[in-house]
C-alpha atoms as a PDB file:
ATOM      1  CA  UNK A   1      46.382 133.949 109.571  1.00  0.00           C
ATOM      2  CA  UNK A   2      43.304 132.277 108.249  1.00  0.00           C
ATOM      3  CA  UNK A   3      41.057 135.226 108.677  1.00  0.00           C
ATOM      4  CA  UNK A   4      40.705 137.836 105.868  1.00  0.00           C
ATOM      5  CA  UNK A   5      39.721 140.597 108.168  1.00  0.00           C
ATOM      6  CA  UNK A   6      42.651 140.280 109.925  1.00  0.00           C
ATOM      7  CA  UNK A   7      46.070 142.018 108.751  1.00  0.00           C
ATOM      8  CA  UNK A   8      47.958 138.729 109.406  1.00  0.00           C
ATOM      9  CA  UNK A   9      45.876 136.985 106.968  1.00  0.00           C
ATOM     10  CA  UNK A  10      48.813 135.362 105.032  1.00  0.00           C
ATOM     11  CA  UNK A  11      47.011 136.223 101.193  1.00  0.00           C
ATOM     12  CA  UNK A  12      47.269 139.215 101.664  1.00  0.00           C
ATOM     13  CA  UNK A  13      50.579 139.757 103.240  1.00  0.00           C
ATOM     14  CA  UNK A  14      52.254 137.825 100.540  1.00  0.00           C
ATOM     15  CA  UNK A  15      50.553 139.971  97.816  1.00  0.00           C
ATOM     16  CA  UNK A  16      51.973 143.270  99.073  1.00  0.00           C
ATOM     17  CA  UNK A  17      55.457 142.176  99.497  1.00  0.00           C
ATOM     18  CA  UNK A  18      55.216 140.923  96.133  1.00  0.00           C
ATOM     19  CA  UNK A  19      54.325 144.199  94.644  1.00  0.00           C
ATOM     20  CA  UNK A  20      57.093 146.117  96.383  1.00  0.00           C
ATOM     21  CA  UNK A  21      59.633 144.798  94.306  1.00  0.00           C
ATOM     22  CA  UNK A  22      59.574 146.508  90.849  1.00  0.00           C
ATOM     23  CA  UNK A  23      61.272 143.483  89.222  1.00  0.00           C
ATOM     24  CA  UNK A  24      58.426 140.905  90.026  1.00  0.00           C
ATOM     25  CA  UNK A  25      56.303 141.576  87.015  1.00  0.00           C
ATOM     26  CA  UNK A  26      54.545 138.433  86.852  1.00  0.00           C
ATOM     27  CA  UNK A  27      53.546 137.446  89.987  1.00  0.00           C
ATOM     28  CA  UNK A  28      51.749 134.279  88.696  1.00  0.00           C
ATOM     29  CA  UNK A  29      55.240 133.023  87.697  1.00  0.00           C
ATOM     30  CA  UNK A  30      56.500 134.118  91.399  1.00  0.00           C
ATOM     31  CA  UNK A  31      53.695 132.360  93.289  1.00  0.00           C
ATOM     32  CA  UNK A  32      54.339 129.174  90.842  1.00  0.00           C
ATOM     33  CA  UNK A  33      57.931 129.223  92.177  1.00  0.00           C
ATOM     34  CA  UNK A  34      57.108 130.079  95.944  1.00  0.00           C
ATOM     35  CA  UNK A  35      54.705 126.775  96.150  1.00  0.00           C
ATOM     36  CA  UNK A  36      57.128 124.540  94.288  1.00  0.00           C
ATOM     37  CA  UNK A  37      59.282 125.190  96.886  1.00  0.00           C
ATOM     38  CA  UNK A  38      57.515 124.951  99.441  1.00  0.00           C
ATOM     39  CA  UNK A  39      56.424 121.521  98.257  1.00  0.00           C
ATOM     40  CA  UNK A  40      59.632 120.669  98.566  1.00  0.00           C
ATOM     41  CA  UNK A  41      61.238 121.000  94.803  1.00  0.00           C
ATOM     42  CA  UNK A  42      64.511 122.057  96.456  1.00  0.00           C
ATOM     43  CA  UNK A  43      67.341 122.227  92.817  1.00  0.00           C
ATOM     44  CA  UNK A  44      66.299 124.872  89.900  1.00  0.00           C
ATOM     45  CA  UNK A  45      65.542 121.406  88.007  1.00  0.00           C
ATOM     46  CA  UNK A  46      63.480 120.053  90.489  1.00  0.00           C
ATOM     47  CA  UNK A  47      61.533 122.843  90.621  1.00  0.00           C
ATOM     48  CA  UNK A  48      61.307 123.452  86.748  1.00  0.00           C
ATOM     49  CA  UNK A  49      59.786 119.767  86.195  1.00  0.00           C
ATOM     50  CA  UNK A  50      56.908 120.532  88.923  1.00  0.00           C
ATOM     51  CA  UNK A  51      56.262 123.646  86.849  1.00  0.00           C
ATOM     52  CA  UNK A  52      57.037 121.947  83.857  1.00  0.00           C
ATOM     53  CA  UNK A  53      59.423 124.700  82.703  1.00  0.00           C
ATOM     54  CA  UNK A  54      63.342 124.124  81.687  1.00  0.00           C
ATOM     55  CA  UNK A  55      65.971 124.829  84.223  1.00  0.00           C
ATOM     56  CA  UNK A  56      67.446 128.127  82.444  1.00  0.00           C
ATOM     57  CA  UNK A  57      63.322 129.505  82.421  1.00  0.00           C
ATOM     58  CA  UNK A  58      63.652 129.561  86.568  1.00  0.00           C
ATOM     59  CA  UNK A  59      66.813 130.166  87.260  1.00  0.00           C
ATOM     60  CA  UNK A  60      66.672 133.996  86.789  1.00  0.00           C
ATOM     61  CA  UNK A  61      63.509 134.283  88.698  1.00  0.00           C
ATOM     62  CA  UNK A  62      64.850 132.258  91.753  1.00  0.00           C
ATOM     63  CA  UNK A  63      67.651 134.967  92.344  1.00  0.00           C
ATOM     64  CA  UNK A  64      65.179 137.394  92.816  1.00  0.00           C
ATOM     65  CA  UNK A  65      63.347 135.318  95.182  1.00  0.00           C
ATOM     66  CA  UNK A  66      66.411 134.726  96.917  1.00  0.00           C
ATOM     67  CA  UNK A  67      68.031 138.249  96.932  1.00  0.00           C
ATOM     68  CA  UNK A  68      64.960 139.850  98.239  1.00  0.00           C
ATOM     69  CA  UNK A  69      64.319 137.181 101.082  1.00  0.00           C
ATOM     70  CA  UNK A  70      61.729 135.276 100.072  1.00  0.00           C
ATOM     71  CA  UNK A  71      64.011 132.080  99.360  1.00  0.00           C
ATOM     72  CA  UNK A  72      67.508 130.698 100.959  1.00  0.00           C
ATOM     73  CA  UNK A  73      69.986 128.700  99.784  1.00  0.00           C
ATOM     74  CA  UNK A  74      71.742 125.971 102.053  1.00  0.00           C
ATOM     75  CA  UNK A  75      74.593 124.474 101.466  1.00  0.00           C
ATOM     76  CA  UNK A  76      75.596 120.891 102.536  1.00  0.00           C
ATOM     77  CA  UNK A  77      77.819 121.494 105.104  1.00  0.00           C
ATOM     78  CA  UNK A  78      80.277 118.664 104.626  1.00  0.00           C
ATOM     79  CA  UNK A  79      79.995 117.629 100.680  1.00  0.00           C
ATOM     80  CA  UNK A  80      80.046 120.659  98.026  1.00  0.00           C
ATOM     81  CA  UNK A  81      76.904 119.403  96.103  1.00  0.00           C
ATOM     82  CA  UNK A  82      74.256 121.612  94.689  1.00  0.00           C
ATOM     83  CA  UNK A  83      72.524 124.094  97.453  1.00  0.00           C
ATOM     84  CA  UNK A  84      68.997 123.311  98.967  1.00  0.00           C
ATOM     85  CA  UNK A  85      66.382 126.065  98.376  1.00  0.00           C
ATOM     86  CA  UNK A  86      63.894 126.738 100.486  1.00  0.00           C
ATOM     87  CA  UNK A  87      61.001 128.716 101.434  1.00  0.00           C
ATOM     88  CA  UNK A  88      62.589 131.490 103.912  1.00  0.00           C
ATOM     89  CA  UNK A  89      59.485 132.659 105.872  1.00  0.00           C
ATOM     90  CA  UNK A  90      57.430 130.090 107.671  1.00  0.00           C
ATOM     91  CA  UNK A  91      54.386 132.991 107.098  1.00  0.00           C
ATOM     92  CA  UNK A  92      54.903 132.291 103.197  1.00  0.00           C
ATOM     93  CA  UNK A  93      55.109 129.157 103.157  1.00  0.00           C
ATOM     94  CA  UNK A  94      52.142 128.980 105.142  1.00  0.00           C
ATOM     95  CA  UNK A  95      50.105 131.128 102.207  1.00  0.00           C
ATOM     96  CA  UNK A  96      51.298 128.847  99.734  1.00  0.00           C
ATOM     97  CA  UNK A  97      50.762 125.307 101.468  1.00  0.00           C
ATOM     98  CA  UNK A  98      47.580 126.343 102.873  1.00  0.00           C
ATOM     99  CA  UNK A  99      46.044 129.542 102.537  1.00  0.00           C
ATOM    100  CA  UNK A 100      45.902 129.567  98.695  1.00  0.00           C
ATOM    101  CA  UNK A 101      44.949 126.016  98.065  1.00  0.00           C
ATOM    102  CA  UNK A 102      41.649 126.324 100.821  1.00  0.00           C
ATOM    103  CA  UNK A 103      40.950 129.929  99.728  1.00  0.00           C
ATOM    104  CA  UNK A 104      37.568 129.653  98.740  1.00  0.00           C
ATOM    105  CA  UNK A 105      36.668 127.783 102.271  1.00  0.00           C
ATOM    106  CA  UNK A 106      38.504 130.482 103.990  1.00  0.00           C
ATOM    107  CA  UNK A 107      36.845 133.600 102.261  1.00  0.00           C
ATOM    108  CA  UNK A 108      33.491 131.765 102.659  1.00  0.00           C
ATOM    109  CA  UNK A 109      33.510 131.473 106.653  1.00  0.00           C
ATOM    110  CA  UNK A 110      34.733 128.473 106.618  1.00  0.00           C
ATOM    111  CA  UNK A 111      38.447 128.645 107.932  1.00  0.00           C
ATOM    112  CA  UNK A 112      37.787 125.832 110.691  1.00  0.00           C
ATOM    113  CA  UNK A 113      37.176 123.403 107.908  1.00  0.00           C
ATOM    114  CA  UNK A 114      39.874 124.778 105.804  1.00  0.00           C
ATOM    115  CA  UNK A 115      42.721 124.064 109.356  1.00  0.00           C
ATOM    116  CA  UNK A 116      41.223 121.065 109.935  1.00  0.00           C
ATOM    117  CA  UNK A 117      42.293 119.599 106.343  1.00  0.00           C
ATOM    118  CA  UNK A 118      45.852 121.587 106.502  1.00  0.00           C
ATOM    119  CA  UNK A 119      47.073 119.898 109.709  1.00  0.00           C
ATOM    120  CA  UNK A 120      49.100 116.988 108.112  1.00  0.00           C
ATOM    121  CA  UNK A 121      50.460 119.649 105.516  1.00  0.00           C
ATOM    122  CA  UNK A 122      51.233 122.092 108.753  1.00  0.00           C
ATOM    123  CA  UNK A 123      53.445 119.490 111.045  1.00  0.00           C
ATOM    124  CA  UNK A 124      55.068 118.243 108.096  1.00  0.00           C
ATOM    125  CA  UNK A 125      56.222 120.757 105.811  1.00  0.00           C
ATOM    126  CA  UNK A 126      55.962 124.210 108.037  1.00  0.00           C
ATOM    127  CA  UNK A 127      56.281 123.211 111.331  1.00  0.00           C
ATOM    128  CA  UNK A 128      58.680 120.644 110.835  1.00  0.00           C
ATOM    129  CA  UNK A 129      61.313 122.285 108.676  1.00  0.00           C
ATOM    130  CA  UNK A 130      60.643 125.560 110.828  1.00  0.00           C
ATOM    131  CA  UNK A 131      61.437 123.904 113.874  1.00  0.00           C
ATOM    132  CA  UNK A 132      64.763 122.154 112.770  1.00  0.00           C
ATOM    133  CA  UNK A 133      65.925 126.023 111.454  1.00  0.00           C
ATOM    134  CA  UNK A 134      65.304 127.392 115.107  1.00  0.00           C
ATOM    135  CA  UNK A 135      67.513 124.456 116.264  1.00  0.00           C
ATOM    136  CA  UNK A 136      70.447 125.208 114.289  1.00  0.00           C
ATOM    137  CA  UNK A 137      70.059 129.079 114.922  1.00  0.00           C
ATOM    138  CA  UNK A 138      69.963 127.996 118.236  1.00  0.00           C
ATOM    139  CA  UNK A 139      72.640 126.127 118.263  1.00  0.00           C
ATOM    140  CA  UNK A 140      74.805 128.893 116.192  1.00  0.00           C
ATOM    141  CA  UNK A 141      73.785 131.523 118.851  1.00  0.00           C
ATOM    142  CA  UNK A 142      73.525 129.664 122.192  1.00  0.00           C
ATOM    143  CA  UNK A 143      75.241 126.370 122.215  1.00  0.00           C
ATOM    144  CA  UNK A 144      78.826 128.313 123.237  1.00  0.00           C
ATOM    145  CA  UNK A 145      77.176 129.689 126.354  1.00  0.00           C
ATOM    146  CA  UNK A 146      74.675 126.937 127.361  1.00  0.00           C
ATOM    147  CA  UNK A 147      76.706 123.627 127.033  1.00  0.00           C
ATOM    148  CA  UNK A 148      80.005 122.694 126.929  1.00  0.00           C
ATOM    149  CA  UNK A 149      80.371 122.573 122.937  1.00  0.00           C
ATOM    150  CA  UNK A 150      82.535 124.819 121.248  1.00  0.00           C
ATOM    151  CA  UNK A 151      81.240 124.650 117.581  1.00  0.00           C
ATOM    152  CA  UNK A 152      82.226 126.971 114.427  1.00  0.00           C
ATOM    153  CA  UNK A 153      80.098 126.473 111.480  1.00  0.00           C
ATOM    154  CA  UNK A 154      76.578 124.694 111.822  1.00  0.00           C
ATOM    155  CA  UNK A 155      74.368 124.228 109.304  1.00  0.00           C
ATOM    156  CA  UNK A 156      72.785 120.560 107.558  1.00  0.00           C
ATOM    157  CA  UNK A 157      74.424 117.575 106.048  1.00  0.00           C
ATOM    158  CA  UNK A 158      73.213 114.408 103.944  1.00  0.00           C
ATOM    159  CA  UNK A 159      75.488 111.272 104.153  1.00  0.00           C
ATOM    160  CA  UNK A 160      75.684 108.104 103.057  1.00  0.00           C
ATOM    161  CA  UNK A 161      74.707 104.616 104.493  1.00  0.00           C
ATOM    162  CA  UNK A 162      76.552 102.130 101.603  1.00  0.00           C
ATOM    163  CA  UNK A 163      75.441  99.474 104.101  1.00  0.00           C
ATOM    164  CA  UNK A 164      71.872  99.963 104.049  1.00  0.00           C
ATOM    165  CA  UNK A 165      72.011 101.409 100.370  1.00  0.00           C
ATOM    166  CA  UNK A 166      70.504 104.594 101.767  1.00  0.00           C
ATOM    167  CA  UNK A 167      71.322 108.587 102.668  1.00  0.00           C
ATOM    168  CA  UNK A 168      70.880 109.891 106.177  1.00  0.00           C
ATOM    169  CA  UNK A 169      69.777 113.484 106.711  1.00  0.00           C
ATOM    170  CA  UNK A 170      71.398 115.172 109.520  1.00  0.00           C
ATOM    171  CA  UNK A 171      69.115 118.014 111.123  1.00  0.00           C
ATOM    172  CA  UNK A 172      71.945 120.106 113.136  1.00  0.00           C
ATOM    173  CA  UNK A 173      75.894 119.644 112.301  1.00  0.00           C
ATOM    174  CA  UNK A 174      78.245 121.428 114.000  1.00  0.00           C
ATOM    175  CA  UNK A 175      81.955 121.679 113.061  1.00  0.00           C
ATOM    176  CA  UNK A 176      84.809 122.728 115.413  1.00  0.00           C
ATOM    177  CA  UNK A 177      85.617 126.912 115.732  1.00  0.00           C
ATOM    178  CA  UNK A 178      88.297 127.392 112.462  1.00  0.00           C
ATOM    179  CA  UNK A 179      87.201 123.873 110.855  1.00  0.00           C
ATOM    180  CA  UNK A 180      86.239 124.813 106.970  1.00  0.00           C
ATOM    181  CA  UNK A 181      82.674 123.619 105.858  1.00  0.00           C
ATOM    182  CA  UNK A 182      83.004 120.766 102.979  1.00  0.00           C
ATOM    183  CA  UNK A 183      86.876 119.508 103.876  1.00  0.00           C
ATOM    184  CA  UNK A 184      86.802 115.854 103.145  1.00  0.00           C
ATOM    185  CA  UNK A 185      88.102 115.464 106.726  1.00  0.00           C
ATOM    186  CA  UNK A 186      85.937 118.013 108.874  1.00  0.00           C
ATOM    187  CA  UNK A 187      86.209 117.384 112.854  1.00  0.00           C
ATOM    188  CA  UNK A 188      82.622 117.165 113.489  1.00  0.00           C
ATOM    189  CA  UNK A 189      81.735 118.369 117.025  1.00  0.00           C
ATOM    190  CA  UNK A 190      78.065 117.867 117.259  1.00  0.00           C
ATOM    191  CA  UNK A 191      75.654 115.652 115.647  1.00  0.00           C
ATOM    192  CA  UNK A 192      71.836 116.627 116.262  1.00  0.00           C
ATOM    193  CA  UNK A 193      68.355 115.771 115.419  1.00  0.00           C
ATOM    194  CA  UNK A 194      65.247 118.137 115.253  1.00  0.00           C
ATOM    195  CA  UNK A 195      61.874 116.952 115.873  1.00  0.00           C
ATOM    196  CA  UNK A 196      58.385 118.743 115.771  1.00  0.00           C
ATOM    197  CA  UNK A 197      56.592 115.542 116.297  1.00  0.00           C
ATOM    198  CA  UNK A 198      53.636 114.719 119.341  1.00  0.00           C
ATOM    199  CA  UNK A 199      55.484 112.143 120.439  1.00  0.00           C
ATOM    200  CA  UNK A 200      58.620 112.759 122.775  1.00  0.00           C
ATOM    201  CA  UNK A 201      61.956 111.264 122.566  1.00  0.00           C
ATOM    202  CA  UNK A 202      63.484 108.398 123.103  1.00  0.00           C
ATOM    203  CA  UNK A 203      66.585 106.281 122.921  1.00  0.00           C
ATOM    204  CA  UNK A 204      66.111 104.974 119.199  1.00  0.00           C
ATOM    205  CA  UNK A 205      66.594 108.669 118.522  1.00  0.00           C
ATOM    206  CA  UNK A 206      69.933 108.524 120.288  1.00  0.00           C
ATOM    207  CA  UNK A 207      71.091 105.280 118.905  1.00  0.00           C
ATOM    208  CA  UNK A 208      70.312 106.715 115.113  1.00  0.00           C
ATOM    209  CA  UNK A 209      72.686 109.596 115.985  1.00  0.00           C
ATOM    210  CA  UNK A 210      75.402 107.328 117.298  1.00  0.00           C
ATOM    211  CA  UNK A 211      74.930 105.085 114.167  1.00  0.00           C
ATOM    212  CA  UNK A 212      75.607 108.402 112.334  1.00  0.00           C
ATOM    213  CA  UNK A 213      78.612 109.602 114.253  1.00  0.00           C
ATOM    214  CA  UNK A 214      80.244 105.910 113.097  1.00  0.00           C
ATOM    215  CA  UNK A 215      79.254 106.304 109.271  1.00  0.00           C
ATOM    216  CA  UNK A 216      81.187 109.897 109.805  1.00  0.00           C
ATOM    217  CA  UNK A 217      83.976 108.293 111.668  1.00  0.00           C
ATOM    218  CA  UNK A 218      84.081 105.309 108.703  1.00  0.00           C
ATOM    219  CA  UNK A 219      83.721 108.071 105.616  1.00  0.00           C
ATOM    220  CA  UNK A 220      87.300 110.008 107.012  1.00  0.00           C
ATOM    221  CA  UNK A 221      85.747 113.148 109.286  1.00  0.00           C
ATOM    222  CA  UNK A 222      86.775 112.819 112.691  1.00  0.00           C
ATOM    223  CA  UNK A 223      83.376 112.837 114.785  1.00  0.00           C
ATOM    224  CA  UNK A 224      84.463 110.025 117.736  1.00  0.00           C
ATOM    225  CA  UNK A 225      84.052 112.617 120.008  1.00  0.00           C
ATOM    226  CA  UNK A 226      81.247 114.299 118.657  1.00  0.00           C
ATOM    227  CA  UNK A 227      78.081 115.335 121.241  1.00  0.00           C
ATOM    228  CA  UNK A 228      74.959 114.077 120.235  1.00  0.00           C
ATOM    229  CA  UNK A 229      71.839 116.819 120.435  1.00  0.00           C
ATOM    230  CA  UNK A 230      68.330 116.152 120.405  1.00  0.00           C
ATOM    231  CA  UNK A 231      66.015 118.846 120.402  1.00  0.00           C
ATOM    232  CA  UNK A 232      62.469 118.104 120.540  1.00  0.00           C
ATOM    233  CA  UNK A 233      58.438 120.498 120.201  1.00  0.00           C
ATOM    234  CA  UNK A 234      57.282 117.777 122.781  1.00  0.00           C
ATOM    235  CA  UNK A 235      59.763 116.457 125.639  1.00  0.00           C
ATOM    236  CA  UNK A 236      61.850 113.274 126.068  1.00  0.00           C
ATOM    237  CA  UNK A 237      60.786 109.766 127.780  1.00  0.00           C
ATOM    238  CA  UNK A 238      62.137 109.410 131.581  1.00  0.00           C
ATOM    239  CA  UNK A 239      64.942 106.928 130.489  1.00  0.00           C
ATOM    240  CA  UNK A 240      66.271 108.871 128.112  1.00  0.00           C
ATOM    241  CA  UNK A 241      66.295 112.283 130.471  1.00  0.00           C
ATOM    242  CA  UNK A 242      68.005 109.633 133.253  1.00  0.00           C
ATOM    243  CA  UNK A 243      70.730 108.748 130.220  1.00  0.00           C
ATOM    244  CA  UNK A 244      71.430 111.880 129.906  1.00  0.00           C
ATOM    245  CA  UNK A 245      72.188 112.430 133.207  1.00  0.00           C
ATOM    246  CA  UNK A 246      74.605 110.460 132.631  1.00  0.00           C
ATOM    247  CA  UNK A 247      76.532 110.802 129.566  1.00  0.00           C
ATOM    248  CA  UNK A 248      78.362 113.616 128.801  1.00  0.00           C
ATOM    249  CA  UNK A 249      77.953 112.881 124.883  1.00  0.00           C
ATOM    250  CA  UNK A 250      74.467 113.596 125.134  1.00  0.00           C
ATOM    251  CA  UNK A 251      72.381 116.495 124.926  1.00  0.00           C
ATOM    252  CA  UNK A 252      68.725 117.085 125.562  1.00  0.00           C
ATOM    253  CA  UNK A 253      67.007 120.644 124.042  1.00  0.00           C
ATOM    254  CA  UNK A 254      63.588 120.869 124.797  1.00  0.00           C
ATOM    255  CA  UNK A 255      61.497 124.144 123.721  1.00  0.00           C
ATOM    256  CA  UNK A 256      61.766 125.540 126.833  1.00  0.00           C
ATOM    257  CA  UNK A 257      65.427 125.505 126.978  1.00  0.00           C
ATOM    258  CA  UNK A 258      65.282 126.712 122.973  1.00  0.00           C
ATOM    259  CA  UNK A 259      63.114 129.987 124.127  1.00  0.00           C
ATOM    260  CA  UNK A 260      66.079 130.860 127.199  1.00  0.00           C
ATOM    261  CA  UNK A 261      62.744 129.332 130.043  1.00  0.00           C
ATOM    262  CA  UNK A 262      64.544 126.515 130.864  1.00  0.00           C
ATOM    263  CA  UNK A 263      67.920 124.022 131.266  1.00  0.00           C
ATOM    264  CA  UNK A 264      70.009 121.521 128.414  1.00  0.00           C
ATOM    265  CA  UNK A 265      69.956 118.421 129.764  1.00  0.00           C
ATOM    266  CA  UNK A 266      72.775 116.341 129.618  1.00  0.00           C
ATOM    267  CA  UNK A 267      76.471 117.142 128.950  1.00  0.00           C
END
């Protein structure tokens, strides 16, 4: 993806699907709106401040990006507040975190240097958000055949912590089959966490999850019985793989299990 000789190279793949559609025009605009995005400017606002541009000036623009594929919109799956946007194809966002910004290094022979300098960006903001998609997909597609869960919608939810003055992101919510998404009293069947990290898992992870299945249970959704997933890029610490074994509220997804080469712990 970092070599121009290549047809993967990420440039250039972004600049021909741009060009198919006969309503892009101004592609400078387009590419502006792709790398807000993928910076994380996730409202029409947000994203018109980073490109210093009112809110009616993007909006237009953004439903072409989203009708063609190139962005999604994700609702909050138990509160019906504005939609996150983001970056669809971990490819683009790749061309507009990395490739663009270290083009000169790359078209001078000097992609190495280039990769070295976009590892932080990589893990964080394409590997990371990549990786907790493929765990809800996952979890939509596989979760009624590979554990005991029966879940219905899944998707992402933010809630909040009045306690610690603070908002929790939840990677993977699932509600039960029939169960409509943003009911002010959604039975919540499984609470997960998705991480990309080096490091593997451990209990804290499981004991933040709990601590969100109570702030559920407090705020009116009934999640007492919810299972608790944690899907991880790197593995889980012995204790927590012997927990586990243990607990049937407890699931353990490792990337193995995610690609159909190995087991879900737990259960």
């Amino acid at each position: 993806m970092l070599d121009p000789g290549r047809a993967l190279y990420s440039r250039v793949e972004a600049e021909f699907l741009l060009r198919e559609d006969p309503r892009i025009t101004h592609r400078t605009l387009y590419y502006d709106l792709l790398s807000a995005v993928a910076q994380g400017a996730s409202t029409p606002s947000k994203i018109g401040a980073m490109l210093e541009k009112q809110r009616s000036a993007v909006a237009a623009p953004l439903d072409v990006l989203e009708s063609t594929g190139y962005l999604r919109k994700e609702q909050d799956l138990l509160k019906g507040r504005s939609p996150v946007i983001t970056v669809a194809d971990p490819v683009i966002r790749f061309n507009q975190l990395i490739t663009l910004p270290m083009v000169d290094l790359i078209e001078h022979g000097r992609a190495q240097v280039a990769w070295q300098d976009s590892k932080p960006t990589f893990h964080s903001k394409i590997l990371g958000p990549h990786f907790e998609e493929t765990a809800r997909e996952w979890t939509r597609a596989f979760a009624f055949d590979e554990t005991p869960v029966r879940v219905g919608a899944v998707g992402s939810a933010e809630i909040a912590d009045p306690a610690a003055r603070t908002k929790h992101e939840i990677d993977v919510l699932a509600l039960a089959p029939g169960e409509r998404p943003q009911s002010s009293h959604a039975q919540v069947v499984l609470l997960g966490e998705a991480k990309a990290t080096q490091q593997p898992r451990g209990m804290k992870d499981v004991e933040r999850l709990e601590r969100l299945r109570d702030l559920l249970e407090d705020q009116g959704h009934h999640s007492r019985d919810a299972v608790l997933a944690l899907y991880s890029l790197h593995g889980f610490y012995p204790d927590l793989v012997q927990a586990a074994g243990r607990r049937q509220d407890l699931l353990l997804i490792d990337i193995d299990a995610l690609y159909g080469d190995g087991q879900v712990r737990g259960g």
